[in-house]
Protein backbone atom coordinates (compact mmCIF):
# COMPACT_ATOMS: atom_id res chain seq x y z
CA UNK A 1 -12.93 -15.93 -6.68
CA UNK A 2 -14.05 -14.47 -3.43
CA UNK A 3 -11.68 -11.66 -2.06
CA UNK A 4 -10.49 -13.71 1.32
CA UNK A 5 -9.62 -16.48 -1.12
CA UNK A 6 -7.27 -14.46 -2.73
CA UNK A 7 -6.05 -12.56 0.06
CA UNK A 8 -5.31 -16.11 1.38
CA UNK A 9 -3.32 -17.20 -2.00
CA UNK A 10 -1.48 -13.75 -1.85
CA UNK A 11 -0.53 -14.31 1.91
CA UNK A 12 0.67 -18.32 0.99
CA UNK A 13 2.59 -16.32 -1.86
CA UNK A 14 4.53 -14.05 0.77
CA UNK A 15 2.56 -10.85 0.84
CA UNK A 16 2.56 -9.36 4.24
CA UNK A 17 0.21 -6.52 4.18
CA UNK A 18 -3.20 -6.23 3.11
CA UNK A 19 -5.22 -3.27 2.97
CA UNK A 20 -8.92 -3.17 2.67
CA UNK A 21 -10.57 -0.51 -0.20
CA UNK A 22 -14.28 -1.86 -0.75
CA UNK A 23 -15.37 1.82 -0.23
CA UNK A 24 -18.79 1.21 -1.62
CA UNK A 25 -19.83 -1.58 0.87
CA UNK A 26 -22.32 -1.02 3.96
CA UNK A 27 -20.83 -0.39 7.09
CA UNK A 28 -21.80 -3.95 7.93
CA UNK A 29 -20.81 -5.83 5.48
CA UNK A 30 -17.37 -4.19 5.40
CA UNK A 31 -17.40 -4.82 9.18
CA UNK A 32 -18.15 -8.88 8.63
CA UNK A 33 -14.83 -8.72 5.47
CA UNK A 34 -12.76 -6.55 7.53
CA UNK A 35 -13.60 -9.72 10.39
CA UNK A 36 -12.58 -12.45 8.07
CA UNK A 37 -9.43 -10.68 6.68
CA UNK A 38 -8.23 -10.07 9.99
CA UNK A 39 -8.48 -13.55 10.86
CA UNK A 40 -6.56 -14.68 7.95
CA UNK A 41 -3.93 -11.84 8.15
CA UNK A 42 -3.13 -13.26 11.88
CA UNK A 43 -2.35 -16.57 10.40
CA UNK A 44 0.17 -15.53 8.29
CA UNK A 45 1.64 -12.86 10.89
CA UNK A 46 0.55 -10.33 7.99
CA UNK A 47 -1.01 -6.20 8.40
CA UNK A 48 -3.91 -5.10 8.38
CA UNK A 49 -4.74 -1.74 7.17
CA UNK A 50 -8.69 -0.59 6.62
CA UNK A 51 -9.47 2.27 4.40
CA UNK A 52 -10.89 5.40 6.04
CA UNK A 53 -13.14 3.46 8.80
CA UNK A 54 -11.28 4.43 12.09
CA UNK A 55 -14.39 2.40 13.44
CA UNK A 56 -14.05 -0.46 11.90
CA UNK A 57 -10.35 -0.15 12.31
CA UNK A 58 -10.90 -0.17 15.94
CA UNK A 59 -13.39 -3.06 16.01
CA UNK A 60 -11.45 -5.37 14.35
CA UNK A 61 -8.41 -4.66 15.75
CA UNK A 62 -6.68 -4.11 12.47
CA UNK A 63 -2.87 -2.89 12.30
CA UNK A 64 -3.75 0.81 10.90
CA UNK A 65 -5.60 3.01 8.60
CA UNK A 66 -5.36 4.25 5.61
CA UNK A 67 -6.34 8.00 4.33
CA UNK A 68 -7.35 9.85 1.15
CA UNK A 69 -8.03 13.15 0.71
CA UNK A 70 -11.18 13.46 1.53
CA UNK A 71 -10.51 11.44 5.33
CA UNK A 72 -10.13 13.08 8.52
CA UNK A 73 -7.12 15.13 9.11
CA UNK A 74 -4.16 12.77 10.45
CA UNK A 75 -4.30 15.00 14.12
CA UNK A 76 -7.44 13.96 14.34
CA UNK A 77 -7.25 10.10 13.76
CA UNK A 78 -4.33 10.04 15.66
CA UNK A 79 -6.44 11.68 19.16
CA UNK A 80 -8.75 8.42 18.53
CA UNK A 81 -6.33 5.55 17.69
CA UNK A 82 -3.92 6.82 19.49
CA UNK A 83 -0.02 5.42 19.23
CA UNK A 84 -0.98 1.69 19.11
CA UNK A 85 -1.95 2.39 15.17
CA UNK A 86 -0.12 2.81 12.10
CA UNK A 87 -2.06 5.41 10.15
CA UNK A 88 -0.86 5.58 6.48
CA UNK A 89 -2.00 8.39 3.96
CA UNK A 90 -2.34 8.25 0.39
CA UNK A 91 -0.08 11.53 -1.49
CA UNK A 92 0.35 12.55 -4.83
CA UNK A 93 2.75 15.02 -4.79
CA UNK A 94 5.68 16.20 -2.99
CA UNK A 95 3.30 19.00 -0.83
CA UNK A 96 0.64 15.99 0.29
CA UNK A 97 3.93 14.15 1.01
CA UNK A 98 5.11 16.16 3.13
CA UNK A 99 1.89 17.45 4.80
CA UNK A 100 1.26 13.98 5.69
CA UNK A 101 4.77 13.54 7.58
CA UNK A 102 4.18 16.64 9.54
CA UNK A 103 0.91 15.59 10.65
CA UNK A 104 1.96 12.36 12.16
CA UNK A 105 1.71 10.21 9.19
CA UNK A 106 3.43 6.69 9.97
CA UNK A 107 4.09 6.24 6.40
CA UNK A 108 2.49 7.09 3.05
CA UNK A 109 1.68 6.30 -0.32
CA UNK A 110 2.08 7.68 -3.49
CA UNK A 111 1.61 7.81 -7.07
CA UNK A 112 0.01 7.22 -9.58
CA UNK A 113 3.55 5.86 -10.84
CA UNK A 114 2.34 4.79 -13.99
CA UNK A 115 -0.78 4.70 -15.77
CA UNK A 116 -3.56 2.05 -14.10
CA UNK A 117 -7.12 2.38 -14.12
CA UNK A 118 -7.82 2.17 -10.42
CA UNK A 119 -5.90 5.65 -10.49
CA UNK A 120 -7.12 7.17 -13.74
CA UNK A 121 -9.28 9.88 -11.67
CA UNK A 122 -5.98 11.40 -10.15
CA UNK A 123 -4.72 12.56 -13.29
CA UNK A 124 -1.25 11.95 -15.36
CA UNK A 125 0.87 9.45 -13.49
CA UNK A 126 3.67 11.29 -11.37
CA UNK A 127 6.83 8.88 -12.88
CA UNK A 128 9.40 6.97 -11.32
CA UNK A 129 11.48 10.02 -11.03
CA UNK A 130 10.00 11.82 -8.57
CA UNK A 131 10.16 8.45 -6.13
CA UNK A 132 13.68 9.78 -5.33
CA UNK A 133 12.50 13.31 -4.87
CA UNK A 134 9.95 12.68 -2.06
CA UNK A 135 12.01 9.64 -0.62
CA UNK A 136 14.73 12.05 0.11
CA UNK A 137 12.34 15.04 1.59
CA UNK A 138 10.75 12.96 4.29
CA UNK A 139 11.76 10.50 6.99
CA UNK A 140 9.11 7.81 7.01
CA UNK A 141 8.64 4.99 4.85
CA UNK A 142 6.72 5.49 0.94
CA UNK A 143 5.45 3.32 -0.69
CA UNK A 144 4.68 3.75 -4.39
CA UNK A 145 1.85 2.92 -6.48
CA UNK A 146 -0.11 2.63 -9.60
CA UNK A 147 0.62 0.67 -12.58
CA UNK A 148 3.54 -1.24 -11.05
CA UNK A 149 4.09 -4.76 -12.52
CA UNK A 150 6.98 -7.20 -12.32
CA UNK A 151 8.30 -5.30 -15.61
CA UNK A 152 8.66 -2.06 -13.84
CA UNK A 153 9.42 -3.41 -9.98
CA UNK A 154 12.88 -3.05 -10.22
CA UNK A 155 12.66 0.76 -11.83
CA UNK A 156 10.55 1.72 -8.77
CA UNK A 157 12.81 -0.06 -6.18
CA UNK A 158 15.95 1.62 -7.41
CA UNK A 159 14.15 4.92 -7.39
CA UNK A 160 14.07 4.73 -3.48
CA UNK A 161 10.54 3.35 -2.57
CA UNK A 162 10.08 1.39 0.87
CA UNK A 163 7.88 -1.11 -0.99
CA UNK A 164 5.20 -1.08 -3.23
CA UNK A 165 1.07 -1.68 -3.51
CA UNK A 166 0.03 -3.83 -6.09
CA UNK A 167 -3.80 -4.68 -7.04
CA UNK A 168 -4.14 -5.68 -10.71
CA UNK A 169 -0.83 -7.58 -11.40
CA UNK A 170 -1.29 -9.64 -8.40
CA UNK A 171 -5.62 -10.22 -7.78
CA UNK A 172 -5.88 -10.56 -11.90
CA UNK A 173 -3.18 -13.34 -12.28
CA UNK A 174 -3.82 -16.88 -13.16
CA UNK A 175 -2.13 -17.84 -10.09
CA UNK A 176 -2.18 -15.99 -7.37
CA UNK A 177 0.04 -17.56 -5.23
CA UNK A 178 3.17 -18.29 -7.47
CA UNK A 179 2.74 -14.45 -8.63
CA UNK A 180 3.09 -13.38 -5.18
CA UNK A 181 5.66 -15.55 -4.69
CA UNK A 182 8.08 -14.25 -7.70
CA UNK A 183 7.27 -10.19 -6.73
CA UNK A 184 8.36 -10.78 -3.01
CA UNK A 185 11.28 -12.89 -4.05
CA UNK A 186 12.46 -10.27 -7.06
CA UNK A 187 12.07 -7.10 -4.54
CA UNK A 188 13.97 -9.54 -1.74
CA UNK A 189 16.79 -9.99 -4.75
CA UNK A 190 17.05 -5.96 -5.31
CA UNK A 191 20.24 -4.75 -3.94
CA UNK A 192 22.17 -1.36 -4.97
CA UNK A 193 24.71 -3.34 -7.19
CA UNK A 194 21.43 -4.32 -9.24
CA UNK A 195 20.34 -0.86 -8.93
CA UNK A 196 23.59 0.62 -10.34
CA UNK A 197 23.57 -1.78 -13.32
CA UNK A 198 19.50 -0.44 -14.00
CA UNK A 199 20.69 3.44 -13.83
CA UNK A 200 23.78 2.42 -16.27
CA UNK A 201 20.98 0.52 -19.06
């Protein structure tokens, strides 16, 4: 299925952020996809977040960007976007966490949670546990993840996270739509008397 088809089903299933990682495709052609998403993303009153491309951030008028380690310093993206973009940066541990806020980070991301073979490069996954530890050092939003599925959403939720990034358990399902449905509902259903009665199990 091509990847605006599914970004489409995910939308229709409730998603409300998308953010673009084809890292390996020509300036170009991530130009014309970053193009299309954006148009779809509008309909639904969704995000838009490219990865790394301030440029083709900028051209397509996307929400904000997203950076990894090996991106230009927050300061710096911030000088060309300016305040009228969310920039988000991907962490790992409790130091990038917290280098990101003091940058000017809008919000991050973090993890590995679990195990997941999109993040196998980064090394052993840093646990649920630690969601609380980071959530509780900074003041903007974190979202965790890495291996998160609808059997460990509520785990991660409890543990403090804003939200959460899914790839696999939502772009591999059989139905897209319905299995972005069910996520956004159970996270919407997540509430701290369900989180007490997790911590007692």
């Amino acid at each position: 299925m091509p990847l605006a088809a599914a970004v489409r089903l995910a939308l229709e299933g409730g998603v409300r952020a998308i953010q673009v990682r084809e890292k390996d495709l020509p300036v170009r052609e991530l130009l014309a996809l970053s193009l299309e998403l954006r148009a779809i993303t509008k309909e639904f009153g969704a995000r838009l977040f490219i990865n790394d491309r301030v440029d083709v951030a900028s051209a397509v008028h996307a929400d904000g960007v997203h950076l990894g380690h090996d991106s230009m310093p927050v300061e710096a993206v911030r000088k060309i976007v300016g305040k009228g973009m969310l920039i988000g940066v991907s962490t790992h541990n409790l130091e990038e966490a917290k280098a990101a806020e003091a940058g000017g980070a809008d919000f991050i991301t973090y993890g590995p949670i679990f195990e997941t073979p999109s993040k196998a490069k980064l090394g052993v996954p840093v646990g649920v546990g630690s969601i609380k530890i980071v959530k509780n050092e900074l003041g903007i939003p974190v979202f965790a993840l890495g291996g998160i599925k609808s059997g460990n959403l509520l785990q991660v939720m409890c543990a403090g996270a804003t939200g959460v990034g899914m790839i696999s358990a939502i772009l591999t399902a059989d139905d897209i739509r319905q299995t972005s449905h069910k996520l956004i509902e159970a996270i919407s259903r997540i509430d701290k008397i369900t989180c007490d009665s997790c911590v007692a199990r």
